[in-house]
Protein backbone atom coordinates (compact mmCIF):
# COMPACT_ATOMS: atom_id res chain seq x y z
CA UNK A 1 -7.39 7.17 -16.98
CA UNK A 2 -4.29 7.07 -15.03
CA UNK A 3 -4.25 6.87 -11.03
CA UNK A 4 -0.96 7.62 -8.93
CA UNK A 5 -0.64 7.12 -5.35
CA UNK A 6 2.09 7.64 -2.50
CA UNK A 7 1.75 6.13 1.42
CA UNK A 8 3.61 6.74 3.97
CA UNK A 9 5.28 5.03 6.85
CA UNK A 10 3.94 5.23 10.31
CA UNK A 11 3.49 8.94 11.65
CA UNK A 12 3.70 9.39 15.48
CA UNK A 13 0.46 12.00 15.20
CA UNK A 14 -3.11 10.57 16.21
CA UNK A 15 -5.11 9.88 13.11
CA UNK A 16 -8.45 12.13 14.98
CA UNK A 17 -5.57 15.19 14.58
CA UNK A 18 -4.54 14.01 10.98
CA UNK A 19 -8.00 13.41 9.72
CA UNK A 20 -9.31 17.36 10.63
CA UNK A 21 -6.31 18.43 8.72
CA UNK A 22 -6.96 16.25 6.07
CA UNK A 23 -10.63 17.50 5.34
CA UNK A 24 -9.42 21.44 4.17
CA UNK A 25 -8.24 19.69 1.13
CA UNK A 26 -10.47 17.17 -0.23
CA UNK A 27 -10.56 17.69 -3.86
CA UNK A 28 -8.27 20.46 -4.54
CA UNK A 29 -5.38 19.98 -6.85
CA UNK A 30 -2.52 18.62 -5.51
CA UNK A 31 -0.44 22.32 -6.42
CA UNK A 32 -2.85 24.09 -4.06
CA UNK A 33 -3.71 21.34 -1.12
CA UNK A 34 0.31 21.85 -0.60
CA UNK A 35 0.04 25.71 -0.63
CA UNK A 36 -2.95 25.41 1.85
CA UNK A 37 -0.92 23.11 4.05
CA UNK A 38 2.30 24.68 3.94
CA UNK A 39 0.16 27.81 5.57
CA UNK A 40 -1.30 25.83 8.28
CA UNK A 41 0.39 25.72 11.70
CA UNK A 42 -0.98 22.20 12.51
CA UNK A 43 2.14 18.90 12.88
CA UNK A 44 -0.01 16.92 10.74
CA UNK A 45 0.16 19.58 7.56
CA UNK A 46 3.35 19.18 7.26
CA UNK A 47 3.60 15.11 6.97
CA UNK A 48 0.31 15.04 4.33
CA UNK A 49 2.10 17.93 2.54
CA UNK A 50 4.66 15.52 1.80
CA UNK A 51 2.97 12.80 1.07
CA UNK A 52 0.99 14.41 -1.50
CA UNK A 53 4.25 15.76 -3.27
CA UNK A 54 5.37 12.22 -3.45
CA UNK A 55 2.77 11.07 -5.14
CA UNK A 56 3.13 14.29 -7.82
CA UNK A 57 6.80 13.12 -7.76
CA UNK A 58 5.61 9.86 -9.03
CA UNK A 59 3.01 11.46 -11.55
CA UNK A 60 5.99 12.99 -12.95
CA UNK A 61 8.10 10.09 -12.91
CA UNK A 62 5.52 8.58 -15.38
CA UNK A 63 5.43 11.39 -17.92
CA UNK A 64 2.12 12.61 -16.80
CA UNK A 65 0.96 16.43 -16.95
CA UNK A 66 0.41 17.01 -13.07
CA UNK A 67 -2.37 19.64 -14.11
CA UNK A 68 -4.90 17.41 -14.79
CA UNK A 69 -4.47 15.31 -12.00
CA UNK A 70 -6.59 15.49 -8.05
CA UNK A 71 -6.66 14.13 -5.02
CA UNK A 72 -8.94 11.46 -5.66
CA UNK A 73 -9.12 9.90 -2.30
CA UNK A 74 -7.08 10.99 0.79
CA UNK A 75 -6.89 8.10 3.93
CA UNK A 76 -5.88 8.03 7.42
CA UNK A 77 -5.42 4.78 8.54
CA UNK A 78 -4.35 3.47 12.63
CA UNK A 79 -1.30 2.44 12.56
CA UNK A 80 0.45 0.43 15.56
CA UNK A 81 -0.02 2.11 18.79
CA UNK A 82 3.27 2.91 21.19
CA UNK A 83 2.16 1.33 24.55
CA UNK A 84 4.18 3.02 27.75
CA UNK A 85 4.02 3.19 31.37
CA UNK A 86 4.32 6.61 33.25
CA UNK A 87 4.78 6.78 37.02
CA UNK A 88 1.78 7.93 39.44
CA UNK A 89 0.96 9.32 42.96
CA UNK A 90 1.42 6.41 45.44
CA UNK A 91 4.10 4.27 43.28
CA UNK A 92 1.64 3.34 40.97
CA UNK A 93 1.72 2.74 37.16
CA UNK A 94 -0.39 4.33 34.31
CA UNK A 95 -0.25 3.25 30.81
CA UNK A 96 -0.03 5.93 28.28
CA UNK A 97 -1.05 4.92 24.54
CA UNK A 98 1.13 6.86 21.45
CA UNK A 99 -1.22 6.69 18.44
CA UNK A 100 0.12 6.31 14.88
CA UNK A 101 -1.32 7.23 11.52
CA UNK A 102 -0.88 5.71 8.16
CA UNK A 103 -1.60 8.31 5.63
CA UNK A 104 -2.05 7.22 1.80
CA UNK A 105 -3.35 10.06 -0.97
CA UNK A 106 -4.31 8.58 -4.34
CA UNK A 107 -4.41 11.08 -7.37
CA UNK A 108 -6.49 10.32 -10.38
CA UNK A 109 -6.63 12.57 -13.67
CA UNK A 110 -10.62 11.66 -14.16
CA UNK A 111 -12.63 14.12 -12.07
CA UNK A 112 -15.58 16.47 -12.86
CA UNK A 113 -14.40 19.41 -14.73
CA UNK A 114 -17.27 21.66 -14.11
């Protein structure tokens, strides 16, 4: 049993727009979760798509067969939030919040082969 993993640093995307990207490919292979998400015109698709051929990079850096390997868990984590202040009607202030996301894919080679 051999489990791989990859994270990634701090992605200016909200993790609500991450995680419904996220959910088209839950279980797939990592080959064809990339091919889905290089289809997809969603920002996040692009970011996971990379962080899932990291962790194949590193799959292959250990002299595993990358066929036998899927994406055992995929997580979207809060990162730090971006506080700013935007200018109002009547020389007010309003706060606006930037949300982060922390996205880490784990890939295991022990799965149901049905």
């Amino acid at each position: 049993m051999a489990i791989v993993s990859a994270k990634t640093k701090y992605v200016r995307i909200s993790p609500q727009k991450t995680r419904e990207v996220l959910y088209l490919v839950e279980g797939k292979s990592p080959l064809e979760a990339i091919g889905i998400l290089k289809n997809l015109p969603q920002r996040p698709a692009a970011y996971i798509a990379k962080t899932i051929a990291s962790a194949l990079a590193n799959v292959r850096s250990r002299k595993f067969s990358e066929e036998n390997f899927r994406l055992k868990s995929l997580v979207v984590e809060q990162g730090p939030r971006l506080k700013r202040f935007r200018p109002a009607s009547m020389g007010k202030a309003v706060s606006v919040v930037h949300r982060t996301s922390h996205l880490k894919v784990v890939l295991s080679d022990e799965w149901d082969k049905k």
